[in-house]
N, C-alpha and C. Protein backbone atom coordinates (compact mmCIF):
# COMPACT_ATOMS: atom_id res chain seq x y z
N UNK A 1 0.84 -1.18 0.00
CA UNK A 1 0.00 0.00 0.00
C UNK A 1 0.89 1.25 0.00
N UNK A 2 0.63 2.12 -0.95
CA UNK A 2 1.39 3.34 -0.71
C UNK A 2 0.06 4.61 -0.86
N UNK A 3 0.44 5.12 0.39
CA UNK A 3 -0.53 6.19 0.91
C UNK A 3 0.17 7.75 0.28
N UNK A 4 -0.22 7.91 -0.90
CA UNK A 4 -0.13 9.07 -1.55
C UNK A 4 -1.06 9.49 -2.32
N UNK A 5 -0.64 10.77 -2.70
CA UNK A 5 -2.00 11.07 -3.80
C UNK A 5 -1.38 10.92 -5.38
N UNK A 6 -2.39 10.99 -6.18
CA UNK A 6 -2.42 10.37 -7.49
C UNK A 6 -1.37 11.08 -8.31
N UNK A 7 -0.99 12.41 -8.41
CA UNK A 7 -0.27 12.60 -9.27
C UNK A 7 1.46 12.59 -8.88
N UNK A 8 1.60 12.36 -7.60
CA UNK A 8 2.83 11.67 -7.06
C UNK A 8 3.11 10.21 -7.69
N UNK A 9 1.81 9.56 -7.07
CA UNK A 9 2.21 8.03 -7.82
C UNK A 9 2.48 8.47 -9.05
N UNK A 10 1.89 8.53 -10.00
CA UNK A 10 2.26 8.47 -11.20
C UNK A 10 3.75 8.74 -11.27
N UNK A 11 4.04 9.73 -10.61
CA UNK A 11 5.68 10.15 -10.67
C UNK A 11 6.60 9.13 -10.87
N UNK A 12 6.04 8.38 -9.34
CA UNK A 12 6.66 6.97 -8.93
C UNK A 12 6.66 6.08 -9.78
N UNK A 13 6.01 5.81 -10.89
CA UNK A 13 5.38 4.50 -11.50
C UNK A 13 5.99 5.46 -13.46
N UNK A 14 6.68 6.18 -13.23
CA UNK A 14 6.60 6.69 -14.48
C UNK A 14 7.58 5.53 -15.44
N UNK A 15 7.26 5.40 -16.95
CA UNK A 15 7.76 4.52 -17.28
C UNK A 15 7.34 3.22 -16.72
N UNK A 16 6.23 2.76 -15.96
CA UNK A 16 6.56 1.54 -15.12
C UNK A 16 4.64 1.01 -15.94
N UNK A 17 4.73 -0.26 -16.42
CA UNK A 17 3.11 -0.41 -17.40
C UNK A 17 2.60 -0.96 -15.47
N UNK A 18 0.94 -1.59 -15.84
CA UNK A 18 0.33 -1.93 -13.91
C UNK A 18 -0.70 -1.49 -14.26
N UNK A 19 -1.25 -1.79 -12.90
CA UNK A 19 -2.77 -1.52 -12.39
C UNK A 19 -2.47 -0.54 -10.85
N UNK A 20 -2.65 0.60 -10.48
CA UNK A 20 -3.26 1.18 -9.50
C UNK A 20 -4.48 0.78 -9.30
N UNK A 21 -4.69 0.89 -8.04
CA UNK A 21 -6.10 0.59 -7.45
C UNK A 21 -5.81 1.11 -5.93
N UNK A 22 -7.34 1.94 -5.69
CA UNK A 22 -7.64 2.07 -4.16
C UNK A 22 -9.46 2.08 -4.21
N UNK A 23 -9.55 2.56 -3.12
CA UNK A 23 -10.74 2.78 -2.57
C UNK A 23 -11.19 3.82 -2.22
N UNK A 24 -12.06 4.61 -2.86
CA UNK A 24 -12.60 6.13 -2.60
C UNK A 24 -13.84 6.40 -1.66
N UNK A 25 -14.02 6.63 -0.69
CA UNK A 25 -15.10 6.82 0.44
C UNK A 25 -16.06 7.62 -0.19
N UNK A 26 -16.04 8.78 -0.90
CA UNK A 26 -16.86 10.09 -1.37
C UNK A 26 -16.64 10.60 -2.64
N UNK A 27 -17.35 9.82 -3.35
CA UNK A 27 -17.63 10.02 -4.46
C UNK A 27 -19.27 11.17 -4.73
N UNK A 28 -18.76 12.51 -4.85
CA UNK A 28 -20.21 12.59 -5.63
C UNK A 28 -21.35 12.16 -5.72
N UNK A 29 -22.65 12.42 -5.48
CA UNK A 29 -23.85 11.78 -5.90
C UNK A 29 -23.69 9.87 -5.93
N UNK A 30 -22.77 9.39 -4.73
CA UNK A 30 -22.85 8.38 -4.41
C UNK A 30 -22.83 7.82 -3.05
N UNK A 31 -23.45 7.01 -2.64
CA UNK A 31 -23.23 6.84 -1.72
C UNK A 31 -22.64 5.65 -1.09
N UNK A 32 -21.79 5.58 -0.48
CA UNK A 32 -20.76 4.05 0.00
C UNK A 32 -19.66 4.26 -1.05
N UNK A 33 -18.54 3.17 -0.27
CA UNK A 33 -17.18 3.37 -0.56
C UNK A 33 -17.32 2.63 -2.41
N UNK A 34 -16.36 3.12 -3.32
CA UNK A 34 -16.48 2.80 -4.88
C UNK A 34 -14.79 2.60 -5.08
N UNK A 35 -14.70 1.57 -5.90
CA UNK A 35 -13.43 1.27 -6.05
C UNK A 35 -13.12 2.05 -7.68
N UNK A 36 -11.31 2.48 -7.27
CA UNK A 36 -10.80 3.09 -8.60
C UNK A 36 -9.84 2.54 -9.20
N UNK A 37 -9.99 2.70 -10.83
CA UNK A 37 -8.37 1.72 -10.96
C UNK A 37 -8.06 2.50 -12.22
N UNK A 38 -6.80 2.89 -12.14
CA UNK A 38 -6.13 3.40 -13.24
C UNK A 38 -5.10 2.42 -14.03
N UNK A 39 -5.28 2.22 -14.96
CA UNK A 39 -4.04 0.94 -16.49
C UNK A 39 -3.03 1.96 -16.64
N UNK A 40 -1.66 1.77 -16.57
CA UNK A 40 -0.79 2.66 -16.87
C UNK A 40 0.34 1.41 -17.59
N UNK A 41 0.55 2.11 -18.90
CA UNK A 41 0.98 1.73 -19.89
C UNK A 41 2.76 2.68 -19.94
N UNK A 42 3.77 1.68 -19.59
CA UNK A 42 4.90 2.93 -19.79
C UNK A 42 4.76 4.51 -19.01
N UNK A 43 4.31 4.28 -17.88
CA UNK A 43 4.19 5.32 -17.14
C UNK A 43 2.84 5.92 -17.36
N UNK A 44 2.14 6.18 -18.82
CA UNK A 44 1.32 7.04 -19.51
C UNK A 44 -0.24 6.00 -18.91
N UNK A 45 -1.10 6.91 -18.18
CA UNK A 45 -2.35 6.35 -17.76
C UNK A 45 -3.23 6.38 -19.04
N UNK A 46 -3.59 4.75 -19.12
CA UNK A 46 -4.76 4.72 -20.64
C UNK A 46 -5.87 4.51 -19.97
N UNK A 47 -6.52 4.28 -18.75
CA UNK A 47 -7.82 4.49 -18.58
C UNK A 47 -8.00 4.53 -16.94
N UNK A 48 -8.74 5.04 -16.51
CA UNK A 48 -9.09 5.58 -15.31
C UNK A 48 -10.60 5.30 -15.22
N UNK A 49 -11.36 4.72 -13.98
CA UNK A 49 -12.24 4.01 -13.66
C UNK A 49 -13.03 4.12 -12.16
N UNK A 50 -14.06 4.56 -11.67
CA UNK A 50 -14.05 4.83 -10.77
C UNK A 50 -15.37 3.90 -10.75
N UNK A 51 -15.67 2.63 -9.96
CA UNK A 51 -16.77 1.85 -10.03
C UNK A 51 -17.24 1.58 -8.48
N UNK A 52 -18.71 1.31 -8.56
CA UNK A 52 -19.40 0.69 -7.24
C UNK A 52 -19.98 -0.34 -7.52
N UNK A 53 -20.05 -1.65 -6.77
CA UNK A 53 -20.72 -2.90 -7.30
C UNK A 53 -20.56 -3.42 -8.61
N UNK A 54 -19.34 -2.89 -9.18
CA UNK A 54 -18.96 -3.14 -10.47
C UNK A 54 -19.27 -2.36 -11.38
N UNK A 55 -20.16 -1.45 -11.49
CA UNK A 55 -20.48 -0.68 -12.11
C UNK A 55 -19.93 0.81 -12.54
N UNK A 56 -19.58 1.33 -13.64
CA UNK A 56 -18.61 2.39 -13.70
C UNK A 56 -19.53 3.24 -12.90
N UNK A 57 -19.05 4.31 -12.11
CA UNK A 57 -19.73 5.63 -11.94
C UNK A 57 -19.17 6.76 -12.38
N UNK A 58 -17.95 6.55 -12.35
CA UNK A 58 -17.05 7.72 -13.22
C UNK A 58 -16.19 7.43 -14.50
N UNK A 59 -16.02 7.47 -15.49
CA UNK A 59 -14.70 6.79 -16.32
C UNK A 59 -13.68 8.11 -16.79
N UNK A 60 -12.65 8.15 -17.52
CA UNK A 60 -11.68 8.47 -18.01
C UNK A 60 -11.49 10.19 -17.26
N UNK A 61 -11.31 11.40 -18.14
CA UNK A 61 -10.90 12.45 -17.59
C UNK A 61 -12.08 12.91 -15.96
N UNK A 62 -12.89 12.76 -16.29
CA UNK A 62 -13.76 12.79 -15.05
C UNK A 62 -13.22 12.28 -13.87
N UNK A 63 -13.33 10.77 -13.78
CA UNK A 63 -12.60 9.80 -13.29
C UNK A 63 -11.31 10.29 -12.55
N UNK A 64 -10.44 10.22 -13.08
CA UNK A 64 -9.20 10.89 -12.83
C UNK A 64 -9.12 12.28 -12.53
N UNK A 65 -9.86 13.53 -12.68
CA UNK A 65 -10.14 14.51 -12.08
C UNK A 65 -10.31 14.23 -10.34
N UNK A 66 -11.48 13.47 -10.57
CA UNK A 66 -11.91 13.41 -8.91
C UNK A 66 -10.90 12.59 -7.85
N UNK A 67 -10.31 11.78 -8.78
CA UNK A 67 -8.56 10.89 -7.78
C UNK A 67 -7.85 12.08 -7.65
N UNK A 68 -7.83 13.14 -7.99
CA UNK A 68 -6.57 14.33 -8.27
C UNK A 68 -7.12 14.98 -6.54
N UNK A 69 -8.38 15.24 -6.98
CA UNK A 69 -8.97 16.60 -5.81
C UNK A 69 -9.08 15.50 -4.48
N UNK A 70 -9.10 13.93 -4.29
CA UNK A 70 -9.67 13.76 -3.89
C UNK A 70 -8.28 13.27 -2.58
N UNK A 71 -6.88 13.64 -2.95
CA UNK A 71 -5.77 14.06 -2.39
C UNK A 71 -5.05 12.64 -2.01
N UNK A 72 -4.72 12.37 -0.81
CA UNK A 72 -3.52 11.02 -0.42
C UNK A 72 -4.60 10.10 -0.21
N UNK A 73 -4.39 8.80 -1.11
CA UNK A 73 -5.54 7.30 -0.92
C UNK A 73 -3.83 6.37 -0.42
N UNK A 74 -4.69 5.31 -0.91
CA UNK A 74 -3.94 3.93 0.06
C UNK A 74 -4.43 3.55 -1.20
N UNK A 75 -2.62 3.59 -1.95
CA UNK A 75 -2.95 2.93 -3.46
C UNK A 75 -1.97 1.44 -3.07
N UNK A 76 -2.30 0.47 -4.55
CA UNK A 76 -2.11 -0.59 -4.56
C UNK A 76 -1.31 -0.59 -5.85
N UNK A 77 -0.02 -1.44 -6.39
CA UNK A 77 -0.11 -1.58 -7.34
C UNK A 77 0.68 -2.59 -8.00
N UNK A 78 0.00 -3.29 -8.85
CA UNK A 78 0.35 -4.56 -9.35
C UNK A 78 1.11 -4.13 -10.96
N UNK A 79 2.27 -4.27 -10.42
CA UNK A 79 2.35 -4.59 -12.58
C UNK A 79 2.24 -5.74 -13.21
N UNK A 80 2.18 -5.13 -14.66
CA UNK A 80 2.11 -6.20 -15.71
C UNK A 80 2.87 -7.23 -15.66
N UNK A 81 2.87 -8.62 -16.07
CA UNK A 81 4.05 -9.26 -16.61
C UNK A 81 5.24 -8.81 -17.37
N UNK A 82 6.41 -8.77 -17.21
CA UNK A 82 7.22 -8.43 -17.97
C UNK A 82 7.31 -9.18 -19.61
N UNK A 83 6.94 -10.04 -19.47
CA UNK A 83 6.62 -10.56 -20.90
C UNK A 83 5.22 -9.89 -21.65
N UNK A 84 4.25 -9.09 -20.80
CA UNK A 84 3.37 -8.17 -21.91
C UNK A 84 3.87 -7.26 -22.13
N UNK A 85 5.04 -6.65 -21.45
CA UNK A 85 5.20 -5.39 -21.80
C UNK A 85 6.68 -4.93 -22.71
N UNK A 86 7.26 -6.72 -22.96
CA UNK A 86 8.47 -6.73 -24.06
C UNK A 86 7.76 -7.21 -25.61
N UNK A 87 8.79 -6.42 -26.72
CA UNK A 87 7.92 -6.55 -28.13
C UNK A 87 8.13 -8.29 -28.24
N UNK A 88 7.25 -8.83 -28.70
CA UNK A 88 7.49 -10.31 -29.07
C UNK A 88 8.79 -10.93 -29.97
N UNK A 89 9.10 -9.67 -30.36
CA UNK A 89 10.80 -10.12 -31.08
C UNK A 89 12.01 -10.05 -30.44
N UNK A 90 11.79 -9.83 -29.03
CA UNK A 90 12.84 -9.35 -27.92
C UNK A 90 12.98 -10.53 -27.22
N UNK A 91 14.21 -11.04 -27.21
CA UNK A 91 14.31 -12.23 -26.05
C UNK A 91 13.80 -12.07 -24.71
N UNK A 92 13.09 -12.87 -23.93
CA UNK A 92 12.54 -12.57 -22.62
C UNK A 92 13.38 -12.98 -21.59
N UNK A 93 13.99 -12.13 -20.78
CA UNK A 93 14.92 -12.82 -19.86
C UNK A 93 14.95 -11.91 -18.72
N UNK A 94 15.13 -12.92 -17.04
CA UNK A 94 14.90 -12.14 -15.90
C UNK A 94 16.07 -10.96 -15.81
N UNK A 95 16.59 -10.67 -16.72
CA UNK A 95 18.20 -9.77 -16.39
C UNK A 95 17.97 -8.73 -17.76
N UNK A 96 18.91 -8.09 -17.06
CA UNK A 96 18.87 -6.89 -19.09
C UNK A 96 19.56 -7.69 -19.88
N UNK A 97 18.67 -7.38 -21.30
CA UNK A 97 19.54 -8.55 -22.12
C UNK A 97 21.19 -8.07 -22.98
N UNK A 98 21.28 -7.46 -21.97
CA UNK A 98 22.73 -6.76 -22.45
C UNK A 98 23.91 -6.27 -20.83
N UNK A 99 23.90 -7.34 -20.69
CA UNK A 99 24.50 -7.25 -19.59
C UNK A 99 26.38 -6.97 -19.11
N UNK A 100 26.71 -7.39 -20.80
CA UNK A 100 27.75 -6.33 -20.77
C UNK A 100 27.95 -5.13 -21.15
N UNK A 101 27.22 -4.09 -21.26
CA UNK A 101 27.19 -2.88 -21.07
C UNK A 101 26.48 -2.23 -19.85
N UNK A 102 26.10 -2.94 -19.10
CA UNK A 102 25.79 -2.54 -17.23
C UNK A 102 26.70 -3.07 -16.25
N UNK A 103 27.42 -4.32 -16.50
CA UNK A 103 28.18 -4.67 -15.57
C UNK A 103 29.56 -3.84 -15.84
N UNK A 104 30.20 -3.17 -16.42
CA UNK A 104 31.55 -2.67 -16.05
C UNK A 104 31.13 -1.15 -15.76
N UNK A 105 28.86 -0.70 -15.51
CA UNK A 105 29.19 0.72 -15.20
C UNK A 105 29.06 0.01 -13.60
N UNK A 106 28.47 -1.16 -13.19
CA UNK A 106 28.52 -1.15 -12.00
C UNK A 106 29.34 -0.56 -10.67
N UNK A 107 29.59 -0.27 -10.02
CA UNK A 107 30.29 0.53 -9.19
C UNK A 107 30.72 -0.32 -8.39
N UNK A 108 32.01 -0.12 -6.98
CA UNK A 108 31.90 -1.53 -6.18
C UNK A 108 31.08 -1.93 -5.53
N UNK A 109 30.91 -2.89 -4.52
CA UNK A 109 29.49 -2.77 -3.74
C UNK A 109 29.77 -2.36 -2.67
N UNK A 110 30.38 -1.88 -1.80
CA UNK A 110 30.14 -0.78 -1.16
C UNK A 110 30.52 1.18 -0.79
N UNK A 111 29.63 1.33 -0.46
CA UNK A 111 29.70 3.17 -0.70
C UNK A 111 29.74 3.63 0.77
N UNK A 112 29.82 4.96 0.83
CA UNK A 112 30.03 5.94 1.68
C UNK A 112 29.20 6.62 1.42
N UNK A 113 27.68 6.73 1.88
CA UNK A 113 26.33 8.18 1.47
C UNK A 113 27.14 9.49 1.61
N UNK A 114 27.85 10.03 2.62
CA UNK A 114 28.19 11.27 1.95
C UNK A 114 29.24 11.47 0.47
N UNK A 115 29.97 10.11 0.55
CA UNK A 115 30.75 10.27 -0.85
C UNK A 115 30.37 10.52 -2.14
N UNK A 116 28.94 10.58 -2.26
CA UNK A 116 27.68 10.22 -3.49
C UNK A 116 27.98 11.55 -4.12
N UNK A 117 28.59 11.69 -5.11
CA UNK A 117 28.75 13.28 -6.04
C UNK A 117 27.45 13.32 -6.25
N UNK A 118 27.08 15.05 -6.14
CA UNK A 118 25.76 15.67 -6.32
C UNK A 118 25.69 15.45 -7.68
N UNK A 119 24.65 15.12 -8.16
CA UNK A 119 24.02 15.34 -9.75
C UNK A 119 24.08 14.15 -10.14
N UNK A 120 24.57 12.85 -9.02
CA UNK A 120 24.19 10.75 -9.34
C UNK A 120 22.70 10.65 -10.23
N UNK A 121 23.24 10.09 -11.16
CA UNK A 121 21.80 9.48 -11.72
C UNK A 121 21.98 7.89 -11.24
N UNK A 122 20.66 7.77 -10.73
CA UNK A 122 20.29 5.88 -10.49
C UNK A 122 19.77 5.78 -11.46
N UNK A 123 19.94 4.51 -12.23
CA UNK A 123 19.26 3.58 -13.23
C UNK A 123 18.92 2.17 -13.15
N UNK A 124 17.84 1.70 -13.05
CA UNK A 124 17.49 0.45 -13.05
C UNK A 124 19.01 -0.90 -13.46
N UNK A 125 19.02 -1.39 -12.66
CA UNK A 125 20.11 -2.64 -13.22
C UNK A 125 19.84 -4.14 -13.75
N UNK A 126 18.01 -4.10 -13.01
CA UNK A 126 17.74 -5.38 -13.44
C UNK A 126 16.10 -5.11 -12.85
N UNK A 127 15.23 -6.29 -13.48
CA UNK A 127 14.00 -6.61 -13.21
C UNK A 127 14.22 -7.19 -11.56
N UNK A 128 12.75 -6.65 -11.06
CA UNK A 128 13.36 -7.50 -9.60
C UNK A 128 11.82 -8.13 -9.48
N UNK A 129 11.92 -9.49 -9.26
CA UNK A 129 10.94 -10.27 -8.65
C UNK A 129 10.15 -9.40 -7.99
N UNK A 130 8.35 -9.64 -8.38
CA UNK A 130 7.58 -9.27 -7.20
C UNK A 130 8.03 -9.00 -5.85
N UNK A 131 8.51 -11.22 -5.30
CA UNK A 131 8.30 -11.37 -3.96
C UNK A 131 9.43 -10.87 -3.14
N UNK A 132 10.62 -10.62 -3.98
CA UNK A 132 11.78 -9.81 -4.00
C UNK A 132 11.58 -8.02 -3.23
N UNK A 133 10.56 -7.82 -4.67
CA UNK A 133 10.50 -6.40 -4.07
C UNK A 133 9.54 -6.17 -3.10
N UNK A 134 8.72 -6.99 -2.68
CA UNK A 134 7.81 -6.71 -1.43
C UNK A 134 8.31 -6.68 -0.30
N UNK A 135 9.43 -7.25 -0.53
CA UNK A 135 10.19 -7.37 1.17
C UNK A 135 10.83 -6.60 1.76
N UNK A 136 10.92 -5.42 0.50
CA UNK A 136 12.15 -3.76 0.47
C UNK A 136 11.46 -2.69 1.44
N UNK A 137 12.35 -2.26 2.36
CA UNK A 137 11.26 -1.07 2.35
C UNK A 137 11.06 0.36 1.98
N UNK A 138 9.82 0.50 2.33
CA UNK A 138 9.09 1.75 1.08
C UNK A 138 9.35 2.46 0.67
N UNK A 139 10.66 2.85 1.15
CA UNK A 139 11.58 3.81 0.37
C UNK A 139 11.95 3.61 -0.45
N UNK A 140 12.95 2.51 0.12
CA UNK A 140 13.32 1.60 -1.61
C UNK A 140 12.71 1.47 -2.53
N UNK A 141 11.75 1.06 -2.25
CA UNK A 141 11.14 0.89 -3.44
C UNK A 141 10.46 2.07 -4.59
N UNK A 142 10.44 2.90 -3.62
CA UNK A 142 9.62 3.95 -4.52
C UNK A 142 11.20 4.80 -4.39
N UNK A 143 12.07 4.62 -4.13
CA UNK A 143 13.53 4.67 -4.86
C UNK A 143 13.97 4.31 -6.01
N UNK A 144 13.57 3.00 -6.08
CA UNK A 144 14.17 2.17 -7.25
C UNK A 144 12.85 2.44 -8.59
N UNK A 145 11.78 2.51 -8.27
CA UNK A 145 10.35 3.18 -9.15
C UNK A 145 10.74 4.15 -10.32
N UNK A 146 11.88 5.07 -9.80
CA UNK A 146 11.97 6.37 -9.59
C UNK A 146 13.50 6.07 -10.43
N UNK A 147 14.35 5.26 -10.42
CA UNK A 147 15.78 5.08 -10.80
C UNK A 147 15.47 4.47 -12.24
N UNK A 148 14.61 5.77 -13.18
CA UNK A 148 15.20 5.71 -14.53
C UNK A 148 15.94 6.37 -15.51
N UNK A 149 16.96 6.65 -14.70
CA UNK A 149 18.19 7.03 -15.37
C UNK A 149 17.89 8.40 -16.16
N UNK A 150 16.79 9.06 -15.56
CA UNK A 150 16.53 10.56 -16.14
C UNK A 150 16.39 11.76 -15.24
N UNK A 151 16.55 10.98 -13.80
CA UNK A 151 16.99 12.04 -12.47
C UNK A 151 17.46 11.53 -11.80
N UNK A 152 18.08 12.65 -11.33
CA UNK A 152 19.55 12.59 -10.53
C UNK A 152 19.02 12.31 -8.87
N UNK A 153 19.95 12.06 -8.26
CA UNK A 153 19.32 11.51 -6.23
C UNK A 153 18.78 12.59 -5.90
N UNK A 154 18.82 13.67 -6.17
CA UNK A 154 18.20 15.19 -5.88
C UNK A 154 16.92 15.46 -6.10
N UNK A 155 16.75 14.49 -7.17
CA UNK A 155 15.81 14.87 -7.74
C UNK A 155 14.34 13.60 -7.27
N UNK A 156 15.07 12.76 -7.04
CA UNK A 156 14.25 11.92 -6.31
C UNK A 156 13.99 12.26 -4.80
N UNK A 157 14.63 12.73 -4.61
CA UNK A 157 15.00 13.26 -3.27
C UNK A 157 13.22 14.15 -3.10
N UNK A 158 13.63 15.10 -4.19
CA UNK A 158 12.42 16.29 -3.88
C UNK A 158 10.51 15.77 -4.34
N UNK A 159 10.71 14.54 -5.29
CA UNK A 159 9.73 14.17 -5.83
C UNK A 159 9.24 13.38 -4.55
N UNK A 160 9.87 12.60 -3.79
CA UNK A 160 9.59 12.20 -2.22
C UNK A 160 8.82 12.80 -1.46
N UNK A 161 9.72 13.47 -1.39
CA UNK A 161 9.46 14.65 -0.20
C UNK A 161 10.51 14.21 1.02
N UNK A 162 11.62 13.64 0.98
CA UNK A 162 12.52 12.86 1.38
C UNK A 162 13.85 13.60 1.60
N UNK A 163 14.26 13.30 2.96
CA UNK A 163 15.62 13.94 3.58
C UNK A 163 16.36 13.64 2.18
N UNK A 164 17.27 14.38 1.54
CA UNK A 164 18.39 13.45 0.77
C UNK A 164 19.18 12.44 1.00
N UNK A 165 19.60 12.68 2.08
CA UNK A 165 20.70 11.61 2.90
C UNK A 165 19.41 10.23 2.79
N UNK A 166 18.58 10.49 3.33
CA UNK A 166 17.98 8.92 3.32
C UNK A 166 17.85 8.30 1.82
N UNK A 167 17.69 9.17 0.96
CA UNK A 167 17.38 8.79 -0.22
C UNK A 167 19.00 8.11 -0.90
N UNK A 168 19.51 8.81 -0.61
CA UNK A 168 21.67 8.09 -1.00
C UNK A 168 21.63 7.03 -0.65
N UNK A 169 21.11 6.99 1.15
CA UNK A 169 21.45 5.47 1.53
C UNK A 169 20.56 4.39 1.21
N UNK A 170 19.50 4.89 0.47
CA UNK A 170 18.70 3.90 -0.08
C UNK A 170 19.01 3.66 -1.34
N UNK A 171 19.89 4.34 -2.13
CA UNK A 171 19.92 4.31 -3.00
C UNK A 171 21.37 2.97 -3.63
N UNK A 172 22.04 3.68 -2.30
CA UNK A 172 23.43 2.85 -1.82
C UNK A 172 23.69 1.55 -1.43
N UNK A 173 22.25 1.01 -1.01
CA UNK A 173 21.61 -0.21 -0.40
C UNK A 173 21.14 -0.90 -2.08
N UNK A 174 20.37 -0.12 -2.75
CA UNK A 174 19.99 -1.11 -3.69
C UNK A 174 21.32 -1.17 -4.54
N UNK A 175 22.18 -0.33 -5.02
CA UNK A 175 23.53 -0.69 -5.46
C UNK A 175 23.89 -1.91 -5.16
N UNK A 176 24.04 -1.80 -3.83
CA UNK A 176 24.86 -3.67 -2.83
C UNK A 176 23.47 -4.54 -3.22
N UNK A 177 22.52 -4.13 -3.48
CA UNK A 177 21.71 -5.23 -3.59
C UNK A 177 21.96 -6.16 -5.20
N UNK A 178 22.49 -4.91 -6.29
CA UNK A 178 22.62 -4.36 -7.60
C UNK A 178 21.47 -4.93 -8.75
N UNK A 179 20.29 -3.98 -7.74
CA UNK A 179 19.55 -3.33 -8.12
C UNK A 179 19.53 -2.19 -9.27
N UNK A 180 20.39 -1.24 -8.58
CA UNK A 180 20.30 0.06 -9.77
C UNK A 180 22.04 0.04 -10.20
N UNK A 181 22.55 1.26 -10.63
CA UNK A 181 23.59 1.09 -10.84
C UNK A 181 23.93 2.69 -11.15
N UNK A 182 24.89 3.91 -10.91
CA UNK A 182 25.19 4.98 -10.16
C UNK A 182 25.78 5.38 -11.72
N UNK A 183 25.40 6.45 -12.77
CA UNK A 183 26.14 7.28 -13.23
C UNK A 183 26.45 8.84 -13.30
């Protein structure tokens, strides 16, 4: 469960295909709790859903309007298989399929958080198991969410809302885990 509001997650999940889902108490001209679920395709949300008893009550920009105003939920989120979301001409494999051009940026495995030069970009190093990543905590993970190699620890740092220092040493942790990998 991550207790944020909607246009944070997305932050978190950018680039990342899944299902969000929570539970909305006050919906408009409804009455009782209605479940919401947003499809996010490569970060980019393709449909937004706001239902009671199964039934839509809200769908697409509407929908997603009222998750925006409706501020920090207790989201859920499942991704896709990694095999729906590789082209069918791409070998499928639990690792990048180019693993000698990530292993010599690897760094050693262990660091010093204040040694971390300002302006580190984290980048993903590998797919990580579901049951793998459930066991991280929530930092990490919405650390590693966040480690696609297009912002720097600073910058994850502020999209948080997160001391920096905690964010290095989480960042420093999935390194030794080699998880991400530091350029």
């Amino acid at each position: 469960m991550y207790p944020i509001d909607l246009q944070t997650i997305l932050q978190v999940f950018a680039n990342q295909s899944g299902e969000l889902r929570t539970t909305v108490r006050q919906v408009a001209n409804v009455k009782g709790e209605c479940q919401a679920l947003v499809v996010l395709s490569l970060g980019k949300v393709v449909s937004c859903t706001i239902q009671q008893g199964g039934r839509p009550v809200l769908v697409g920009e509407d929908a997603f309007r009222m998750l925006v105003r409706a501020g920090i939920l207790q989201w859920e989120y499942t991704p896709t298989s990694p095999s729906a979301s590789l082209p069918s001409n791409r070998e499928q494999s639990p690792v990048p399929t180019r693993p000698a051009e990530t292993s010599p940026a690897l760094p050693p495995r262990q660091y010093d958080a204040p040694g971390m030069p300002a302006g580190t970009i984290p980048v993903q190093a590998r797919p990580i198991p579901a049951g793998e990543f459930a066991t991280w905590p929530r930092l990490h993970r919405f650390v590693y969410q966040l480690s696609t190699g297009d912002k720097t620890a600073e910058d994850i740092a502020r999209i948080l809302s997160a001391p920096p220092e905690r964010v290095r040493t989480a960042l420093l942790s999935l390194v030794n885990l080699r998880a991400i990998y530091l350029r």
